[in-house]
Protein backbone atom coordinates (compact mmCIF):
# COMPACT_ATOMS: atom_id res chain seq x y z
CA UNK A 1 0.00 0.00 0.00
CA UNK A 2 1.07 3.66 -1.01
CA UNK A 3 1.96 5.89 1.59
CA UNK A 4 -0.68 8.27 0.22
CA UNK A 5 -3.27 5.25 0.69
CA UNK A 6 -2.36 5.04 4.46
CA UNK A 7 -2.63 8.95 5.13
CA UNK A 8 -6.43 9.22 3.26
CA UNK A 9 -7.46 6.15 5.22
CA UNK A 10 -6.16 8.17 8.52
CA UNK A 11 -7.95 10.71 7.46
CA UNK A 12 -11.39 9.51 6.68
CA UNK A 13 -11.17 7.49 9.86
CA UNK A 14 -10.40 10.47 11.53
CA UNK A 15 -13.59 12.33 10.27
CA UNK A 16 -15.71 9.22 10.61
CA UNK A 17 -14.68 9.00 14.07
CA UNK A 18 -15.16 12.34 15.20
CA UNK A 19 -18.84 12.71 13.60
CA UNK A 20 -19.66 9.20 14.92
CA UNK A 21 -18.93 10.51 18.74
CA UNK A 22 -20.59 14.13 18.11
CA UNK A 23 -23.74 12.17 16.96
CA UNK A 24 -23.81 9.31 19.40
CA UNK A 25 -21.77 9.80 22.58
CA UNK A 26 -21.63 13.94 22.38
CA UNK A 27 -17.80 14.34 22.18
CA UNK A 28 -15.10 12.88 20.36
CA UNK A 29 -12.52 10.22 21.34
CA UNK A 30 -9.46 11.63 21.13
CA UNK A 31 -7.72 11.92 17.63
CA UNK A 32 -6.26 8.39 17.67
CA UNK A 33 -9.77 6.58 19.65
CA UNK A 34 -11.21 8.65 16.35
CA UNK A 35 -9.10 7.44 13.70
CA UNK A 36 -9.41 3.81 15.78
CA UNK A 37 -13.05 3.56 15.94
CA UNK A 38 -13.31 5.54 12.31
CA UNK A 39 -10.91 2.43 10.20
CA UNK A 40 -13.06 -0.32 12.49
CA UNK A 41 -16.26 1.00 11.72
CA UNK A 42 -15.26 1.08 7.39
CA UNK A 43 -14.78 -2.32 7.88
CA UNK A 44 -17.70 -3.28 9.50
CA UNK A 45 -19.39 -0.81 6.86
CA UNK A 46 -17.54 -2.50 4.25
CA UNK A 47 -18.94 -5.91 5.30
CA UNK A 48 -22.44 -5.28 6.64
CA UNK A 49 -24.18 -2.51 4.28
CA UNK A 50 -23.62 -4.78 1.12
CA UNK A 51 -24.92 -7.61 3.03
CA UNK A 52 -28.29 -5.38 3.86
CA UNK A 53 -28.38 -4.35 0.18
CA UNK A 54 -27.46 -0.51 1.09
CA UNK A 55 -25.09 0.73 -1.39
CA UNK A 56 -23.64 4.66 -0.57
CA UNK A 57 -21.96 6.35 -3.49
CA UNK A 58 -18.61 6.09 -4.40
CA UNK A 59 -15.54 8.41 -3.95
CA UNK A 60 -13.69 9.96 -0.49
CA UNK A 61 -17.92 11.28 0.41
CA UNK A 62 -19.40 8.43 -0.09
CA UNK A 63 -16.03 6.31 2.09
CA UNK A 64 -16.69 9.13 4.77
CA UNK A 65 -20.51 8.32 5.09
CA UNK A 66 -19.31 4.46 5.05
CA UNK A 67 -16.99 4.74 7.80
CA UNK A 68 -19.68 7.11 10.21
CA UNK A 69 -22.37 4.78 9.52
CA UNK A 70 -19.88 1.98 10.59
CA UNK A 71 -18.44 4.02 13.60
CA UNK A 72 -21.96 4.84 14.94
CA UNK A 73 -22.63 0.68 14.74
CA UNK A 74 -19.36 -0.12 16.33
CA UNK A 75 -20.32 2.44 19.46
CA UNK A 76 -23.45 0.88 19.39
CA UNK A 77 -22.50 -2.21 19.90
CA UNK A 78 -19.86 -1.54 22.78
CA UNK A 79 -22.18 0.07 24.43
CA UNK A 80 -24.88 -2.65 24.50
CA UNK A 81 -21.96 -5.23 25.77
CA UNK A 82 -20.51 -2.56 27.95
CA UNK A 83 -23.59 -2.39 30.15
C-alpha cells in the first residue's frame, strides 16, 4: 500500500470517528480513539451494508458516510456489551 493510501485512510477514519462521537456519545474520542473507531467501523461498513443491500456512493464522500455509519454501529455495539 502507497503511503498516500495510508494517510487518506487516517484521514477519513479520523472524520468518521469524530462525527460518529458528536452524533452518538456527544464528544469525540481523542484523535487516535477517532481514527481507531473511524478504520473499524469502514470495515464493518464494508462488510455489513452490502450484506443489507445498502449501497452509498462512491468516492472519499461516499467512504466518509461508510466509515460514520460503521463508527456509529461499532459504538453501538460496545455500548450494548458494555452495560
Amino acid at each position: 500500500m502507497a503511503l498516500e493510501g495510508i494517510i487518506i485512510w487516517l484521514i477519513i477514519g479520523a472524520i468518521a470517528g469524530w462525527l460518529a462521537g458528536q452524533i452518538i456519545a456527544g464528544g469525540g474520542f481523542g484523535l487516535v480513539g477517532n481514527v481507531v473507531l473511524g478504520i473499524i467501523g469502514a470495515v464493518v461498513a464494508g462488510w455489513l451494508l452490502p450484506r443489507l443491500g445498502l449501497y452509498i456512493g462512491g468516492g472519499l464522500l461516499g467512504d466518509i458516510i461508510n466509515a460514520t455509519i460503521g463508527a456509529l454501529i461499532v459504538i453501538f455495539i460496545l455500548r450494548l456489551v458494555a452495560r
